[in-house]
Each structure stands twice: as structure tokens, then as C-alpha cells.
C-alpha atoms as a PDB file:
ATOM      1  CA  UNK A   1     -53.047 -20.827  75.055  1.00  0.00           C
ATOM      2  CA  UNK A   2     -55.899 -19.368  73.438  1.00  0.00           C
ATOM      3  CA  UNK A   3     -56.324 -16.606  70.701  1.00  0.00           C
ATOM      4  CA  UNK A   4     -55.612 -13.361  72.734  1.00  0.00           C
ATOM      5  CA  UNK A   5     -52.699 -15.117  74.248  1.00  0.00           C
ATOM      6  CA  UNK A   6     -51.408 -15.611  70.656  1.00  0.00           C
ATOM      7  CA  UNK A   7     -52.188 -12.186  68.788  1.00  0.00           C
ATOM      8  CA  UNK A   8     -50.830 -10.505  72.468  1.00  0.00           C
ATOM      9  CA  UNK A   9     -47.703 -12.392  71.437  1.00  0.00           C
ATOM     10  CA  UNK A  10     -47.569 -11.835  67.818  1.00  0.00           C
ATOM     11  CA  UNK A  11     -48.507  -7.618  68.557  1.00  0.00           C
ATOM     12  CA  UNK A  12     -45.570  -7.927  71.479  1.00  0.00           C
ATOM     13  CA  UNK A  13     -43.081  -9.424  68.869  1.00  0.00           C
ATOM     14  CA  UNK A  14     -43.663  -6.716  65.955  1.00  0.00           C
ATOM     15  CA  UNK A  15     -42.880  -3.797  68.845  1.00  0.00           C
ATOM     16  CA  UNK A  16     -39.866  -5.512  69.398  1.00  0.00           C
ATOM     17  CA  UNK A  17     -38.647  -5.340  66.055  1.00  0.00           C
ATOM     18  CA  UNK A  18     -39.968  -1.967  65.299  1.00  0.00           C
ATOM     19  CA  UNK A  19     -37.967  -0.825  67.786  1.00  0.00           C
ATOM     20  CA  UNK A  20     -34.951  -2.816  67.311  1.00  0.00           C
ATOM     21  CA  UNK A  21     -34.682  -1.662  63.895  1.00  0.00           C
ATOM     22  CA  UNK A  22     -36.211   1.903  64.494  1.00  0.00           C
ATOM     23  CA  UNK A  23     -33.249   3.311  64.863  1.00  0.00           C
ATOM     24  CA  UNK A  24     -30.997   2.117  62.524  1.00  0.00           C
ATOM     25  CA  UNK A  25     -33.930   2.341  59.604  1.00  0.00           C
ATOM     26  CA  UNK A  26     -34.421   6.061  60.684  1.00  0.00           C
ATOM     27  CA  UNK A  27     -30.393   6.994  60.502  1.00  0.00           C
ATOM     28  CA  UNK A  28     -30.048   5.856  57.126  1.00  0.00           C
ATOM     29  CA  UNK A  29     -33.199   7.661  55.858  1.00  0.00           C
ATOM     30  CA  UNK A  30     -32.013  10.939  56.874  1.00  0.00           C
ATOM     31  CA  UNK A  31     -28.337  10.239  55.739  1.00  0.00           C
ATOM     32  CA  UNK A  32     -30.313   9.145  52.591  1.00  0.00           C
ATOM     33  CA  UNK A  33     -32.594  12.326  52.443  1.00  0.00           C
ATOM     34  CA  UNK A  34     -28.959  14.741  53.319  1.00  0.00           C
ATOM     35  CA  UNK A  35     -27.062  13.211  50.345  1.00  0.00           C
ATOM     36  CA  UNK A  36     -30.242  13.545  48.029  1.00  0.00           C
ATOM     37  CA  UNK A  37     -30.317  17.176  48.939  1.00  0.00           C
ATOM     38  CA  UNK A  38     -26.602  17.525  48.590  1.00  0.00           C
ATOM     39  CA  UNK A  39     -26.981  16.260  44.977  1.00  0.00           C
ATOM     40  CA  UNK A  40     -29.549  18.341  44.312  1.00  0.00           C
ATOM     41  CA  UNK A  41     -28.368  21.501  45.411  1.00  0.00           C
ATOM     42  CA  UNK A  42     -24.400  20.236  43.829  1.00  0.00           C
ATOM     43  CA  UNK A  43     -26.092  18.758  40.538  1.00  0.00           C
ATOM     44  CA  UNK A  44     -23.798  15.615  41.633  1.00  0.00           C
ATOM     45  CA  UNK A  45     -25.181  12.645  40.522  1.00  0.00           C
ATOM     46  CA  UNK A  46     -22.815   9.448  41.398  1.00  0.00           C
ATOM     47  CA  UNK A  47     -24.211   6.707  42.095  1.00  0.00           C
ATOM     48  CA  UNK A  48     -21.584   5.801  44.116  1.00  0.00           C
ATOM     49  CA  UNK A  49     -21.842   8.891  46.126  1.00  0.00           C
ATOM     50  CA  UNK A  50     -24.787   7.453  48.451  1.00  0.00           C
ATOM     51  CA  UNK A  51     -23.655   3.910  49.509  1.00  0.00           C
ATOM     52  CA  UNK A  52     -20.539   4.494  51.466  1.00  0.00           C
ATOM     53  CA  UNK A  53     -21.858   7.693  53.455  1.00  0.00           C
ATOM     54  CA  UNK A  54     -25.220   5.053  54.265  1.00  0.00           C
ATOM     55  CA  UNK A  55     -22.476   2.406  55.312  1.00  0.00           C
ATOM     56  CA  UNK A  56     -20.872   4.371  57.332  1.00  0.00           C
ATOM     57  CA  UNK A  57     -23.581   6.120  58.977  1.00  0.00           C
ATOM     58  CA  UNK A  58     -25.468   2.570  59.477  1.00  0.00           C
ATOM     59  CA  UNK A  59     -22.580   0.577  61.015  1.00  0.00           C
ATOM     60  CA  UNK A  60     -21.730   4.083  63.900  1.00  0.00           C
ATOM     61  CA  UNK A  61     -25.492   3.602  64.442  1.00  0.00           C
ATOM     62  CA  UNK A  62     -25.617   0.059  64.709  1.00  0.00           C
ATOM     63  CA  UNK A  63     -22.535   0.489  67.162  1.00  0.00           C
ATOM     64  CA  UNK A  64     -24.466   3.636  69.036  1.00  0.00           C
ATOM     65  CA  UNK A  65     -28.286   1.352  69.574  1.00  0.00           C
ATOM     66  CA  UNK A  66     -27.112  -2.042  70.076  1.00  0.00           C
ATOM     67  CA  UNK A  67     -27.156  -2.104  73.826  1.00  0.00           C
ATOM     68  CA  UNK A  68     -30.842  -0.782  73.530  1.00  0.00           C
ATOM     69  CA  UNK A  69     -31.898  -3.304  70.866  1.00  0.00           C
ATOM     70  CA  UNK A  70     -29.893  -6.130  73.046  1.00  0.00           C
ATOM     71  CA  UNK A  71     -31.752  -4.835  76.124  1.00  0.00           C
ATOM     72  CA  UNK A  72     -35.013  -4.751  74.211  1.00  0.00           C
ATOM     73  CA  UNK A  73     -34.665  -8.327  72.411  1.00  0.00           C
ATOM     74  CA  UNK A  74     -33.573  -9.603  76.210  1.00  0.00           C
ATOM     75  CA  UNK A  75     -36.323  -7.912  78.056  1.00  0.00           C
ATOM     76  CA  UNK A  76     -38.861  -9.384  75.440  1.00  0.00           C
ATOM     77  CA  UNK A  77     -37.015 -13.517  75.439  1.00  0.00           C
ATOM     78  CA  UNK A  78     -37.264 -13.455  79.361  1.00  0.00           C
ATOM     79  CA  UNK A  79     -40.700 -11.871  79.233  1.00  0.00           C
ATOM     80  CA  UNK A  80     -41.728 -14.900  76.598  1.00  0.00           C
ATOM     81  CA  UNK A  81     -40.036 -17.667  78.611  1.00  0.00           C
ATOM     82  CA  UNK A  82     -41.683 -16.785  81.889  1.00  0.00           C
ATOM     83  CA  UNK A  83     -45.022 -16.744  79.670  1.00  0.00           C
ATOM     84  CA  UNK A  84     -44.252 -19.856  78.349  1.00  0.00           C
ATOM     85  CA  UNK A  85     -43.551 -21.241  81.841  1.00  0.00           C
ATOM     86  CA  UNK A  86     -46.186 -20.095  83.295  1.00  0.00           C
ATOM     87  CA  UNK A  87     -48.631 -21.570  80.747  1.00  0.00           C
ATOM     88  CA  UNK A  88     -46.734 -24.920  80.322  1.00  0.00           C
END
């Protein structure tokens, strides 16, 4: 295993989590960004106001991508075995 073979796997392993947690990072920055704008425009400012509506909205989206992120995390284990077995 030389160089390439190792920044090939390093650059393989951040797409995988980019787009494992793509999804989920990208729901609760628009829920985020809708309640900001809902306090602004309501001039409601609990604190409280933000978490639950981000919990909520994180745990349906976790529930909505987690076949694709198992899929993805699977697709990229197999392809990294049969590297590894190839190269062993």
C-alpha cells in the first residue's frame, strides 16, 4: 500500500461521512433557520423554543435517511474489505 492507495482511502472515507451526515446536518439547519425567522418575525425569544422542534425534526430525519446512510456505510465496508483483500 503506497501513498495514493492511502489518501484514495482517507478522500473515500470523508465522502462517506459527508454524506451520511448530509442529511441529517442539513434538516436541522433549516428547522434552525425556520424557528430563527419565526422569532424574529413573533419577537419570541425562548430559549427553549428551538431544541425540541430540532429534536424532533432530527430524530423523523434520522428515521427518513438511515437506509441510505446504512446502504452508503455498507457499500463503502465491502468496498474497503475487498481492497484490503486484494492487497493483503
Amino acid at each position: 500500500m503506497n501513498e495514493t492507495d492511502v489518501l484514495d482511502i482517507a478522500q473515500s472515507a470523508l465522502w462517506v461521512v459527508l454524506l451520511t451526515a448530509g442529511p441529517i446536518m442539513f434538516a436541522g439547519l433549516l428547522i434552525g433557520l425556520v424557528i430563527a425567522l419565526f422569532q424574529a418575525l413573533t419577537t419570541i425569544q425562548e430559549m427553549t423554543l428551538t431544541f425540541v422542534p430540532k429534536i424532533i425534526v432530527i430524530f423523523i430525519a434520522i428515521v427518513v435517511f438511515l437506509p441510505f446512510m446504512m446502504t452508503t456505510v455498507i457499500e463503502y465496508s465491502v468496498t474497503l474489505f475487498d481492497r484490503i483483500a486484494t492487497t493483503g
